[in-house]
Protein backbone atom coordinates (compact mmCIF):
# COMPACT_ATOMS: atom_id res chain seq x y z
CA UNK A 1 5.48 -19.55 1.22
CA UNK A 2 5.63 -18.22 4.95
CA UNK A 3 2.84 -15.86 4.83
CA UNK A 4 4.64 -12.39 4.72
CA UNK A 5 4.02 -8.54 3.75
CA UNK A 6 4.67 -8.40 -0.11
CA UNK A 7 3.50 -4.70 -1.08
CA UNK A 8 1.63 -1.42 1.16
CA UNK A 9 -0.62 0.78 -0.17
CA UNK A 10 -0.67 4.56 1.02
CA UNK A 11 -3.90 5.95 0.39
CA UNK A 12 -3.90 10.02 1.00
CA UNK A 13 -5.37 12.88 -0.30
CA UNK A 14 -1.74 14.47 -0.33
CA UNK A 15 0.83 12.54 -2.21
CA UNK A 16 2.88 15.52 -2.94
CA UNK A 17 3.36 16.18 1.31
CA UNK A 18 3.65 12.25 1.59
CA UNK A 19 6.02 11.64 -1.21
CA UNK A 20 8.33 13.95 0.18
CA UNK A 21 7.83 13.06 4.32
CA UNK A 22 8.93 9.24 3.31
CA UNK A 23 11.95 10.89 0.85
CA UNK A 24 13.26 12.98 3.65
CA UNK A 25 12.67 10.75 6.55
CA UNK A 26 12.97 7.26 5.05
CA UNK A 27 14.90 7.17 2.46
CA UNK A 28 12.81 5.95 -0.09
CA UNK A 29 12.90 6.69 -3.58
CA UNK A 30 9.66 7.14 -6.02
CA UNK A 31 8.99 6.45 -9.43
CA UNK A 32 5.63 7.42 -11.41
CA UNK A 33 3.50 5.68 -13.64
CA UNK A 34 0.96 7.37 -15.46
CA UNK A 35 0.11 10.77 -16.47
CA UNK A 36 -2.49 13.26 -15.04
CA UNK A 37 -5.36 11.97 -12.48
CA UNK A 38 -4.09 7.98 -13.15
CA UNK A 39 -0.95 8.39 -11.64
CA UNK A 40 0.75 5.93 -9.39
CA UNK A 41 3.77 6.94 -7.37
CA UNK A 42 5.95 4.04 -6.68
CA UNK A 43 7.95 3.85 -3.37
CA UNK A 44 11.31 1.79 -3.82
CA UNK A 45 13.65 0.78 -0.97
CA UNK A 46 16.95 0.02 -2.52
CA UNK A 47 16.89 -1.92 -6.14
CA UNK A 48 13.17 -2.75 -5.60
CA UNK A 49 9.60 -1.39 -5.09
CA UNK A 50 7.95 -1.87 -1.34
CA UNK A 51 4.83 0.08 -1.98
CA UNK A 52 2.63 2.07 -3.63
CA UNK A 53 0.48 5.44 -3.64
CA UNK A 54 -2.68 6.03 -6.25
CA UNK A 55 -3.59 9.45 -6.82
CA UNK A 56 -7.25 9.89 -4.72
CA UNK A 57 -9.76 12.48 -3.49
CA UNK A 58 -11.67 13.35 -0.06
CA UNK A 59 -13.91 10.46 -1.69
CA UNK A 60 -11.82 7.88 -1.50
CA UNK A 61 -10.32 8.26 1.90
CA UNK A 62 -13.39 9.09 4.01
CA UNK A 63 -11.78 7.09 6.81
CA UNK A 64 -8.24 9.55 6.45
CA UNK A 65 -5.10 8.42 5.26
CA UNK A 66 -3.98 4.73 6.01
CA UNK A 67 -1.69 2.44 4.62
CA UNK A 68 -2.77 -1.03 3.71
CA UNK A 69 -0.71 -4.20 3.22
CA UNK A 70 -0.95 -6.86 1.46
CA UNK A 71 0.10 -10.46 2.42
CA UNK A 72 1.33 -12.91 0.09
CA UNK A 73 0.25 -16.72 1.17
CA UNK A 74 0.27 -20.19 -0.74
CA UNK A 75 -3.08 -21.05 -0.29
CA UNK A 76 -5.60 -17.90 0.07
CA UNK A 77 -8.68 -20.08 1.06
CA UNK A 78 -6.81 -22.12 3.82
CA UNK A 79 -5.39 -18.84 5.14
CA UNK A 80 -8.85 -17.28 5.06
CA UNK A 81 -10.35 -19.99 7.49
CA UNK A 82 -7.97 -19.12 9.39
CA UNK A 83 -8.62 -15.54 9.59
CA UNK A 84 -11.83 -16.45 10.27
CA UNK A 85 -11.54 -19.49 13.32
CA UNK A 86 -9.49 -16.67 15.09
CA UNK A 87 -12.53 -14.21 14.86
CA UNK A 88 -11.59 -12.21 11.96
CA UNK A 89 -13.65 -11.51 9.01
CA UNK A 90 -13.30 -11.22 5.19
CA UNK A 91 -14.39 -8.16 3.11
């Protein structure tokens, strides 16, 4: 496996505003999962998911809203020296 984007995160304090910017302006279309302060809002793109958005406070995203993606690799320790021999470091 090519090492790739497989799945983004949105973290915000306003999933209701953000579910409907990327509804009106991208296309996307959401599904939940969960009920009350657990929920997950699924983004889906097409027949198939392409990210995610958790339900968080102020707390949780003290450094604002972001998305984060996640890469999908064969071999996680090989790709992580290499992350590191180009200066990069691993949290």
């Amino acid at each position: 496996m090519a090492a790739r984007f497989m799945w983004y995160e949105l973290q915000t304090t306003d999933a209701p505003a953000a579910e409907g910017f990327y509804k009106a302006v991208v296309g996307w279309t959401t599904d939940k999962m969960g009920e009350g302060p657990l929920t997950y809002t699924l983004f889906n793109a097409g027949k198939g998911g392409v990210g995610g958005m958790p339900i968080l406070d102020a707390a949780d995203v003290a450094a604002g809203p972001l998305w984060m993606g996640y890469i999908g690799v064969d071999d996680v320790d090989a790709y992580a020296g290499k992350v590191t021999a180009a200066g990069g470091a691993i949290h």
